[in-house]
N, C-alpha and C. Protein backbone atom coordinates (compact mmCIF):
# COMPACT_ATOMS: atom_id res chain seq x y z
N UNK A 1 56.12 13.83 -7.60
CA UNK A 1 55.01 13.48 -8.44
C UNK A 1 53.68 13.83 -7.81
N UNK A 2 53.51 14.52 -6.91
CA UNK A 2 52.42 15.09 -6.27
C UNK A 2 52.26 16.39 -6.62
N UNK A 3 50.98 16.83 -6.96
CA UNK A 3 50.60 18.44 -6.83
C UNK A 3 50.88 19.52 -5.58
N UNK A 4 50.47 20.71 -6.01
CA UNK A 4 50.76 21.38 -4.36
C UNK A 4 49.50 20.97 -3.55
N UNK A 5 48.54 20.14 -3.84
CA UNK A 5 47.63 20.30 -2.79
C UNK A 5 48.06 18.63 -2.12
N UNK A 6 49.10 17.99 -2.23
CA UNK A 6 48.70 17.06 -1.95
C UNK A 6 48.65 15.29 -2.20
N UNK A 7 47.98 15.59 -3.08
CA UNK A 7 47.43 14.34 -4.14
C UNK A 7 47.65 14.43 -5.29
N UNK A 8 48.06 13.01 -5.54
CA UNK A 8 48.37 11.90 -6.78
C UNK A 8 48.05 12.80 -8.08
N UNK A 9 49.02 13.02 -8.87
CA UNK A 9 47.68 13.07 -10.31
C UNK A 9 47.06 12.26 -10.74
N UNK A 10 45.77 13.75 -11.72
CA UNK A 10 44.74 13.03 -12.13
C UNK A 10 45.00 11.33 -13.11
N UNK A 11 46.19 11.13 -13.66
CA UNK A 11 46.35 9.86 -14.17
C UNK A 11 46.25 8.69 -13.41
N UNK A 12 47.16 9.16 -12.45
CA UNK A 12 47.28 7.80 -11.35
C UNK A 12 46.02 7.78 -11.03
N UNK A 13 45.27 8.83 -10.34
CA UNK A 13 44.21 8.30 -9.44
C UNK A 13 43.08 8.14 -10.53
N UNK A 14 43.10 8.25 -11.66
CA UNK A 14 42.10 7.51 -12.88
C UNK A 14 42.08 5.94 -13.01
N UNK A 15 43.81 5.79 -12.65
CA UNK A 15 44.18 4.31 -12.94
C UNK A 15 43.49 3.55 -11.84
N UNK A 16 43.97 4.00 -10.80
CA UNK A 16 43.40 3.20 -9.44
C UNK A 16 42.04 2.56 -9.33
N UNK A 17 41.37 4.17 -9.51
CA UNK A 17 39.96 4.21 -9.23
C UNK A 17 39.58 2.97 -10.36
N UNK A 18 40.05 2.71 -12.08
CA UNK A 18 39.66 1.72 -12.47
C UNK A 18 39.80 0.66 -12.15
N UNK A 19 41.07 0.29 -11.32
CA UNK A 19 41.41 -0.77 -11.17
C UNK A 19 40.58 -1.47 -9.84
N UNK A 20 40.10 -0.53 -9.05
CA UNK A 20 39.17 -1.36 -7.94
C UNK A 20 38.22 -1.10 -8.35
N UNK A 21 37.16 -0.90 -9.65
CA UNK A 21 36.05 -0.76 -9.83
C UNK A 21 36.12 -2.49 -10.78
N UNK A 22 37.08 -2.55 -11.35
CA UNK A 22 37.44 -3.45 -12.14
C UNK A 22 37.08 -4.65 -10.54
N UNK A 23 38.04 -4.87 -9.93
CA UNK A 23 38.38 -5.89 -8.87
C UNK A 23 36.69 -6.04 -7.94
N UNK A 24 36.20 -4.84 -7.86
CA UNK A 24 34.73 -5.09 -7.39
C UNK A 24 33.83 -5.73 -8.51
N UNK A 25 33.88 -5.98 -9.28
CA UNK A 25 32.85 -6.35 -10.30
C UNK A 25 33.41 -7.64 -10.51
N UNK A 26 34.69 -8.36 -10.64
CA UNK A 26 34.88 -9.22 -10.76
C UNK A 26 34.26 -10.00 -9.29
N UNK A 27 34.82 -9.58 -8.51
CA UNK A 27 34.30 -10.64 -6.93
C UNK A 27 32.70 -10.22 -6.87
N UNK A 28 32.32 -9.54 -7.33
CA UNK A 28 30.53 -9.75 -7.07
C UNK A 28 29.97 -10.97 -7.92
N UNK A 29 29.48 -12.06 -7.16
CA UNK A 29 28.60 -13.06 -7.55
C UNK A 29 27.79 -13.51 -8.67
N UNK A 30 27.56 -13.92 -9.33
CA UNK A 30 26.01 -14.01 -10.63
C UNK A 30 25.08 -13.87 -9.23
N UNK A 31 23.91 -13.87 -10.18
CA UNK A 31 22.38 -14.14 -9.27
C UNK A 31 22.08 -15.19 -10.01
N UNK A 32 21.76 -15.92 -8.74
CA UNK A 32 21.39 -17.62 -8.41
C UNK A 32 20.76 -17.59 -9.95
N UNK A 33 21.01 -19.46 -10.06
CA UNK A 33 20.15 -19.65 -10.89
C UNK A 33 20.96 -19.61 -12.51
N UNK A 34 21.65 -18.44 -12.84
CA UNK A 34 22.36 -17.94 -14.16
C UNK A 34 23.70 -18.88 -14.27
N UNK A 35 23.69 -19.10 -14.89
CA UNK A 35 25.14 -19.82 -14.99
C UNK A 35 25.67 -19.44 -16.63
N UNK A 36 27.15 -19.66 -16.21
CA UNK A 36 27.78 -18.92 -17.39
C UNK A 36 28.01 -20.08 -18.46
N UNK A 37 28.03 -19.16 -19.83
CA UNK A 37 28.12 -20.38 -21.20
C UNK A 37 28.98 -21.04 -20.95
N UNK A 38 29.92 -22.32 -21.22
CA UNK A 38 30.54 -23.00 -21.74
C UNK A 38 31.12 -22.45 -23.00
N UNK A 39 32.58 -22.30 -23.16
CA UNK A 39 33.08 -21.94 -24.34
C UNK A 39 32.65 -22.36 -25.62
N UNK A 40 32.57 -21.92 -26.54
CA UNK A 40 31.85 -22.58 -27.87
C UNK A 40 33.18 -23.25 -28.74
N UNK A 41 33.56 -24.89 -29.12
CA UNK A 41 34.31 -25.24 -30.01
C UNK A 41 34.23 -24.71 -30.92
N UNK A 42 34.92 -24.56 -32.30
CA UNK A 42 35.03 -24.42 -33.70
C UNK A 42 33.78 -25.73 -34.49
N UNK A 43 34.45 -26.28 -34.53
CA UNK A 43 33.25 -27.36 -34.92
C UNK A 43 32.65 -27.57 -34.53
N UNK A 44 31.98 -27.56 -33.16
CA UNK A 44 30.95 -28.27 -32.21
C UNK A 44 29.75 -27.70 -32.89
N UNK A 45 28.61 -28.76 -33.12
CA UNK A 45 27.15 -27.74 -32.77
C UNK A 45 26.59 -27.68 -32.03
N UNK A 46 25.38 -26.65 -31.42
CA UNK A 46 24.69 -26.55 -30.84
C UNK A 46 23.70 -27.42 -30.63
N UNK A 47 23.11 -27.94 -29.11
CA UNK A 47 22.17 -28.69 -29.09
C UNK A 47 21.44 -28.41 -27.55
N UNK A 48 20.00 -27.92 -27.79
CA UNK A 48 19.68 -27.30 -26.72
C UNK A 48 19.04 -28.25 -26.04
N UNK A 49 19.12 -28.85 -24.91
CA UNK A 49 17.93 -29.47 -23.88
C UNK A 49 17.30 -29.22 -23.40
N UNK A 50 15.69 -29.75 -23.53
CA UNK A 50 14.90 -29.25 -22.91
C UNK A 50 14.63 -29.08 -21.78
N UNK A 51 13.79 -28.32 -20.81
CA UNK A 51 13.91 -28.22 -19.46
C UNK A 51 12.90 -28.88 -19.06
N UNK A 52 13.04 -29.88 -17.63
CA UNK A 52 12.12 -30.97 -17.18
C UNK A 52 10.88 -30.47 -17.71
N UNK A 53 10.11 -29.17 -16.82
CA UNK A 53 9.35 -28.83 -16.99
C UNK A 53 9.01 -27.37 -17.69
N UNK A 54 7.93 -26.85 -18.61
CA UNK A 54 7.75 -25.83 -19.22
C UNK A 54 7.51 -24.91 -18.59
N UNK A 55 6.81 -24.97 -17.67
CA UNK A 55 5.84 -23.97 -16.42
C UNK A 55 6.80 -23.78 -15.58
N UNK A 56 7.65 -24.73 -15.28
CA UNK A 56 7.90 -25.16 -13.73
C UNK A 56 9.19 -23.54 -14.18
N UNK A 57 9.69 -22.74 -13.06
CA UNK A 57 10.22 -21.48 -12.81
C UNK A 57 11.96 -22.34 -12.47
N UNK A 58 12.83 -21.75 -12.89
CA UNK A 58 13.92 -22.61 -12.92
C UNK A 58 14.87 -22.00 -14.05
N UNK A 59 16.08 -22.43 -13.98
CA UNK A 59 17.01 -21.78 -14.35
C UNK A 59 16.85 -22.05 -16.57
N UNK A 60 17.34 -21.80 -17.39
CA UNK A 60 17.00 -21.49 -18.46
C UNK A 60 17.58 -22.71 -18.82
N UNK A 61 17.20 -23.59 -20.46
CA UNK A 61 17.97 -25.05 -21.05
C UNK A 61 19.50 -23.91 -20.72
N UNK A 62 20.01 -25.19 -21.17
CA UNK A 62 22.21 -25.13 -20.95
C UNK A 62 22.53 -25.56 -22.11
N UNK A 63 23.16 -24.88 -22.61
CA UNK A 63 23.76 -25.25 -24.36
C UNK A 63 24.52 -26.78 -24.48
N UNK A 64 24.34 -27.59 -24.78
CA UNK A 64 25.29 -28.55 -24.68
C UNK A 64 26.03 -28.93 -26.41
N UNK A 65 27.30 -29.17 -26.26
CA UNK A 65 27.61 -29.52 -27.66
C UNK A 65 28.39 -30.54 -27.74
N UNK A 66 28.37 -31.00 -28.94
CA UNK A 66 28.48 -32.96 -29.60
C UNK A 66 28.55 -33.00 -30.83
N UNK A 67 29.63 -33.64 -31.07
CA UNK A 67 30.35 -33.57 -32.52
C UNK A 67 29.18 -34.84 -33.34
N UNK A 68 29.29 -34.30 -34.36
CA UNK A 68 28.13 -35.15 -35.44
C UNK A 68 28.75 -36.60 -35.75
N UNK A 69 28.21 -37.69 -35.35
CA UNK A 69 28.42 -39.10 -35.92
C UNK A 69 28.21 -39.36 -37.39
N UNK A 70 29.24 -40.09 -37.99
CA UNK A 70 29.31 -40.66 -39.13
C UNK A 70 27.85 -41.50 -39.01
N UNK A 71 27.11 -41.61 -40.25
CA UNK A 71 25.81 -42.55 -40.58
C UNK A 71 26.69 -43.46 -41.26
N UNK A 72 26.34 -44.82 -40.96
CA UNK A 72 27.18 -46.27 -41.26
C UNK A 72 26.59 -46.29 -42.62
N UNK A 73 27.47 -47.11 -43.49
CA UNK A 73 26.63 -47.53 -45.21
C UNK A 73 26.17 -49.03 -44.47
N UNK A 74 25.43 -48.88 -45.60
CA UNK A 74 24.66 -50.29 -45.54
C UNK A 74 25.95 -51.36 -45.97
N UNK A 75 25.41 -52.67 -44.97
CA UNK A 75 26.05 -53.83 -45.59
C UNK A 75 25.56 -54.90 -46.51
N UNK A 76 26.19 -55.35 -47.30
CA UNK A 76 25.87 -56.10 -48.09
C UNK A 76 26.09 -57.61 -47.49
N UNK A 77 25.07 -58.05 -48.01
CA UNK A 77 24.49 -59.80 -47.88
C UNK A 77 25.32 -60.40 -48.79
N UNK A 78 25.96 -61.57 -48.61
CA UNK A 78 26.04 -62.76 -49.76
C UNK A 78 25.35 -63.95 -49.53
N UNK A 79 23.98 -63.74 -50.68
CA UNK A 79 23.41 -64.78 -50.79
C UNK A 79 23.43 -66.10 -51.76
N UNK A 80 23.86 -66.88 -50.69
CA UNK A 80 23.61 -68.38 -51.74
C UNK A 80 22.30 -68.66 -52.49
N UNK A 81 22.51 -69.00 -54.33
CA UNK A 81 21.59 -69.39 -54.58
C UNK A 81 21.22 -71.00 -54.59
N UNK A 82 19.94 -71.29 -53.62
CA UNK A 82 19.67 -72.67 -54.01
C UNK A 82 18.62 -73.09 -54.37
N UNK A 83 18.84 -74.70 -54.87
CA UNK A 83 17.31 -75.18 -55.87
C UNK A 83 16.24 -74.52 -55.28
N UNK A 84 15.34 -74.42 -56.79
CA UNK A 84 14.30 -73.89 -56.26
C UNK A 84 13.68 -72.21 -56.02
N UNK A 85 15.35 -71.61 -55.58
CA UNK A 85 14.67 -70.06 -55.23
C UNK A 85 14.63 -69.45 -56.78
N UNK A 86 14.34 -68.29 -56.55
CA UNK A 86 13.72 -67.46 -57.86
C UNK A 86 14.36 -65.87 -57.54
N UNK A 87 13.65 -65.02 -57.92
CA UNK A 87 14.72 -63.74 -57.63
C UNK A 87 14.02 -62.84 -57.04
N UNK A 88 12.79 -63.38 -56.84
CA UNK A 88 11.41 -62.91 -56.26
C UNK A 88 11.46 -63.16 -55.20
N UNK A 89 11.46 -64.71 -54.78
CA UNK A 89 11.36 -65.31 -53.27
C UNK A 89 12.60 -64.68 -52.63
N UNK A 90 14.18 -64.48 -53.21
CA UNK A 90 15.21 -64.13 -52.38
C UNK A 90 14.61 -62.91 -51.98
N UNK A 91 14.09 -61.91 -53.00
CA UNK A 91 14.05 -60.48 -52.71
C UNK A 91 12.70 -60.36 -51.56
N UNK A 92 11.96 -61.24 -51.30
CA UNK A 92 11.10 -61.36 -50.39
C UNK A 92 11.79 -62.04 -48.90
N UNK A 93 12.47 -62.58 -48.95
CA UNK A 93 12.79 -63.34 -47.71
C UNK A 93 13.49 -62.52 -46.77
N UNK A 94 14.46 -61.09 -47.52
CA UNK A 94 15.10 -60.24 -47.30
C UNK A 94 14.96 -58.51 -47.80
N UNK A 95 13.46 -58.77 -47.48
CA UNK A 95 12.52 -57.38 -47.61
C UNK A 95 13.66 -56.27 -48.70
N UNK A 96 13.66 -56.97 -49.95
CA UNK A 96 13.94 -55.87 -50.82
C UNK A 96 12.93 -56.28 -52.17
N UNK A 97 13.95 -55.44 -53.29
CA UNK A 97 12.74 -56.07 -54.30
C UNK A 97 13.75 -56.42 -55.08
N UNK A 98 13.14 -57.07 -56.52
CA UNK A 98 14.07 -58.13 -57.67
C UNK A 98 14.90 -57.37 -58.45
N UNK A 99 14.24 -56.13 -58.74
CA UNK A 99 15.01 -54.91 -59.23
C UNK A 99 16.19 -54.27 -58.62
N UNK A 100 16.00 -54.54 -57.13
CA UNK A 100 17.50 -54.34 -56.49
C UNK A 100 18.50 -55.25 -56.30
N UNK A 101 18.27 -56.09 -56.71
CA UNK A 101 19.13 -57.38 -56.74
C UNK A 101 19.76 -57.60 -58.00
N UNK A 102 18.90 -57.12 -58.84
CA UNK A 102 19.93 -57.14 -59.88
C UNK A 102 20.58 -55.91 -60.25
N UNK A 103 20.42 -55.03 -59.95
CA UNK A 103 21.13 -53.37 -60.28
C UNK A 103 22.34 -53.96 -59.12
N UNK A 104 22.34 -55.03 -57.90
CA UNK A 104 22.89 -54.94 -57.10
C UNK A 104 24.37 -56.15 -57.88
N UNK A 105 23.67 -56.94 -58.91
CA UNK A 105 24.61 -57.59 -59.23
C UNK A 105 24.64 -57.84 -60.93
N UNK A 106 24.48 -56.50 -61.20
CA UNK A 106 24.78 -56.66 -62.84
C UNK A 106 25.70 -56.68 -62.97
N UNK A 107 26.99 -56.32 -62.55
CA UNK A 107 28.65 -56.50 -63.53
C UNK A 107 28.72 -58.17 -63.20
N UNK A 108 28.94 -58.49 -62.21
CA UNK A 108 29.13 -59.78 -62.17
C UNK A 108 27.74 -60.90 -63.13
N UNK A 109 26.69 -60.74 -62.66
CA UNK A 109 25.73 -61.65 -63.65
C UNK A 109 25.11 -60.61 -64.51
N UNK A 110 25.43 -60.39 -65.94
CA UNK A 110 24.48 -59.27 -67.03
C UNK A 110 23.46 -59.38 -66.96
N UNK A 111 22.94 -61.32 -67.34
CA UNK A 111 21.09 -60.98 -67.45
C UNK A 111 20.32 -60.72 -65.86
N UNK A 112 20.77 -60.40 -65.00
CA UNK A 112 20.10 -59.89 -64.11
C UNK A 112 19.55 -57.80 -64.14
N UNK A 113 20.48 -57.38 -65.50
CA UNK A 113 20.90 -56.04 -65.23
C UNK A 113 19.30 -55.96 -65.91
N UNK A 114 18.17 -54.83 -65.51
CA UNK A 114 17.42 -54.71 -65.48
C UNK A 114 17.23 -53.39 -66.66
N UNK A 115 18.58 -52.98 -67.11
CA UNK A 115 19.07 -51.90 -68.30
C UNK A 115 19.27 -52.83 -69.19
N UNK A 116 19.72 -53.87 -68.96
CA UNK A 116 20.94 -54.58 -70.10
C UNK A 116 19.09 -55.24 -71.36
N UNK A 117 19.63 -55.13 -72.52
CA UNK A 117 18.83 -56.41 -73.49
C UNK A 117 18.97 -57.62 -73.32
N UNK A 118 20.06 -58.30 -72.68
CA UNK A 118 20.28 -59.60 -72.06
C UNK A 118 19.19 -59.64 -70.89
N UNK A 119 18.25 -59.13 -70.36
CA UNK A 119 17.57 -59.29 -68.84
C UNK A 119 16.97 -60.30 -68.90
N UNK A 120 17.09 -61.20 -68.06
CA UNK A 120 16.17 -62.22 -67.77
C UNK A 120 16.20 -62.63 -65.95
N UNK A 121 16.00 -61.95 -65.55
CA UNK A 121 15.34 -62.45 -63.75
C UNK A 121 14.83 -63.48 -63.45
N UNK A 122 14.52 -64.96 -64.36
CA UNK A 122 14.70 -65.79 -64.23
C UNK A 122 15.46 -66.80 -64.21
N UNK A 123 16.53 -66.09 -64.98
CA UNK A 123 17.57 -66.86 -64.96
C UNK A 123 18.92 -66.93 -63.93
N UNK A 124 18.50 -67.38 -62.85
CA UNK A 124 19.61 -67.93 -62.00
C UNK A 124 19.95 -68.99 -61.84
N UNK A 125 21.22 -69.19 -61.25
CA UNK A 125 21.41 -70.56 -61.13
C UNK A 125 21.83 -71.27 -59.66
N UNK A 126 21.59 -72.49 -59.15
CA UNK A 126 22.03 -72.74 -57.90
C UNK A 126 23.41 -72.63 -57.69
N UNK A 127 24.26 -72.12 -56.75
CA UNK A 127 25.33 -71.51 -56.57
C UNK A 127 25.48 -70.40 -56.91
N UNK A 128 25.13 -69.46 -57.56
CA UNK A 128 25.52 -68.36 -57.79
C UNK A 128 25.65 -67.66 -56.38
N UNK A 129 26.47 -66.33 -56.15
CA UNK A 129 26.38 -65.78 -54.97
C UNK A 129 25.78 -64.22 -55.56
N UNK A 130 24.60 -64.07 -54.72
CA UNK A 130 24.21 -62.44 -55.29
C UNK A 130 24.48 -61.39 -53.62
N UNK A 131 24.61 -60.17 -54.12
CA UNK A 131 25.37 -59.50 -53.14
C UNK A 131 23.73 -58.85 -53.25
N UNK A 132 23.02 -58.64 -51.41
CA UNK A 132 21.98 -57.84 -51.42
C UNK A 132 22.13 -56.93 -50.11
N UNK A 133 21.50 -55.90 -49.93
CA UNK A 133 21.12 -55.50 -48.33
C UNK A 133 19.55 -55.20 -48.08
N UNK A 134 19.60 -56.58 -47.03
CA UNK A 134 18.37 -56.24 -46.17
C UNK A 134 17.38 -55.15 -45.94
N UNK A 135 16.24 -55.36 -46.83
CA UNK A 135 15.67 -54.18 -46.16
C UNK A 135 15.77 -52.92 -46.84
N UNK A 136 16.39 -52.95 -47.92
CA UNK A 136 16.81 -51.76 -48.46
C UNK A 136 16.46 -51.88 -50.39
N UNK A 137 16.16 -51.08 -51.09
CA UNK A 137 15.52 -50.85 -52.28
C UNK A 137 16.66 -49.72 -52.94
N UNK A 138 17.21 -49.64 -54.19
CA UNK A 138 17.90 -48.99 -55.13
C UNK A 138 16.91 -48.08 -55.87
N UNK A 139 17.44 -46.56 -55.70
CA UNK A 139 16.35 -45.72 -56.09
C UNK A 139 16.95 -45.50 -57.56
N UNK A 140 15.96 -45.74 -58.26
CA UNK A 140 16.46 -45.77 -59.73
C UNK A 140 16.97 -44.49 -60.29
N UNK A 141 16.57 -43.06 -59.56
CA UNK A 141 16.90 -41.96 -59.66
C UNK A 141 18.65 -41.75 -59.47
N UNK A 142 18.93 -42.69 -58.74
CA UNK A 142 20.22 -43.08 -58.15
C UNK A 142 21.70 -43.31 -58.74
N UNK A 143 20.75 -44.10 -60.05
CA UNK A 143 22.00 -45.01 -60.59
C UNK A 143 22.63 -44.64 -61.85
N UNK A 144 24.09 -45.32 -61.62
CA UNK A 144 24.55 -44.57 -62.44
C UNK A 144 24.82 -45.62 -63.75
N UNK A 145 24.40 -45.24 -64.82
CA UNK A 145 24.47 -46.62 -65.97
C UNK A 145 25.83 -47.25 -66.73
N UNK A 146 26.19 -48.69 -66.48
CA UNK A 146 27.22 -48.95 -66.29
C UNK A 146 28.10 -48.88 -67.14
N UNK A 147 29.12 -48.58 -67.45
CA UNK A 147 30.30 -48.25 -68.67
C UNK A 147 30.09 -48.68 -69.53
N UNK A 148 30.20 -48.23 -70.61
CA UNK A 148 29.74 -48.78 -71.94
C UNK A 148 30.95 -49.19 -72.91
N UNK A 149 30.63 -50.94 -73.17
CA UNK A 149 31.73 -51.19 -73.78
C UNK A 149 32.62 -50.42 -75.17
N UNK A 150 34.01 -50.66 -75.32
CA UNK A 150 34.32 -49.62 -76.54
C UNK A 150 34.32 -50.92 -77.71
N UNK A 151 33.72 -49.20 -78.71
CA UNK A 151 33.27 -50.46 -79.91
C UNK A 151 34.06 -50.51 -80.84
N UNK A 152 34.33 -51.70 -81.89
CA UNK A 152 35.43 -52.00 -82.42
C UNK A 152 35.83 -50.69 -83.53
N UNK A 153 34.47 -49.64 -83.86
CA UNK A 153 35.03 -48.45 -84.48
C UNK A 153 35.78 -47.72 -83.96
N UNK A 154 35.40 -47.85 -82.38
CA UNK A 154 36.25 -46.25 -81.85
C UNK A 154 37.91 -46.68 -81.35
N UNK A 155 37.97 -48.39 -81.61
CA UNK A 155 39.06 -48.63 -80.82
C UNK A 155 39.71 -48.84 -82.36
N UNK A 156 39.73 -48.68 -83.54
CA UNK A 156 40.21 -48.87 -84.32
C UNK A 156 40.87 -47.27 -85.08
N UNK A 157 42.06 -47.22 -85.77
CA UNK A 157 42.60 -46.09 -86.25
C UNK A 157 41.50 -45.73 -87.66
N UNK A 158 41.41 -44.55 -87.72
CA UNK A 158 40.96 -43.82 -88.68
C UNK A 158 42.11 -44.11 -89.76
N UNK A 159 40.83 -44.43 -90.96
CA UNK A 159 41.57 -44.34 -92.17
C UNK A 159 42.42 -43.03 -92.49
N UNK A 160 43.49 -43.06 -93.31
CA UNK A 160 44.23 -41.96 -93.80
C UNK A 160 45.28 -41.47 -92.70
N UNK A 161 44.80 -41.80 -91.28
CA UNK A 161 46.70 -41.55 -90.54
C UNK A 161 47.79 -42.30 -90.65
């Protein structure tokens, strides 16, 4: 497998020569300072940190990645009604307003429903339990208007079948 002069053919000694050009480049070092990415997850996102300082000369931010947290729903209050309160004072004591208190508990009490022709926001009673959350207001853009009862035409058969 040698020529007459000697030496390897040109294949082999193509192979070689790549293979220690290959093996030198791997064992040569980064330059200080560079450091290599971190593999990128499928889901992960990106989140860059800032570096102590802006000016200050120093190696570049480092990618770091962190899977996205669920945002919690709000919890709901059960408030006792007693003598005396109104639907005003509850919705004040617990930084919402009267309008969310009752969008918050129209199936269970109607005249609170602020849609319904039954509305009356004065009318509560001691014991009742109204479901609220703290702090929080019902964007009327939001809501969805509540099932509408079926009426004795549509639940009834058409004449002539």
């Amino acid at each position: 497998m040698s020529s007459a002069t000697g030496r390897p053919p040109l294949g082999i000694a193509s192979a070689v020569s790549f293979l220690v050009l290959l093996l030198v480049v791997a064992c040569v070092p980064q330059p200080a300072g560079r450091r290599t990415a971190p593999p990128i997850a499928a889901s992960a996102t990106a989140v860059t940190q800032p570096s102590a300082s802006a000016s200050a000369p120093g190696p570049s931010p480092s990618l770091t990645f962190s899977r996205p947290t669920a945002t919690p729903r709000p919890t709901f209050l059960a408030y006792r009604v007693r003598s005396g309160d109104t639907i005003t004072s509850i919705a004040k004591k617990h930084d919402t307003t009267a309008r969310s208190i009752g969008y918050w508990n129209r199936d269970e009490h109607p005249t609170l429903d602020p849609e319904s022709s039954r509305y009356n926001p004065n009318d509560i009673r001691v014991g009742w339990t109204l479901l609220l959350i703290p702090g929080d207001e019902v964007d009327p853009d939001e809501i969805t208007p509540p099932p509408a009862a079926p009426s004795a035409a549509s639940s009834s058969p058409e004449a002539g079948d």
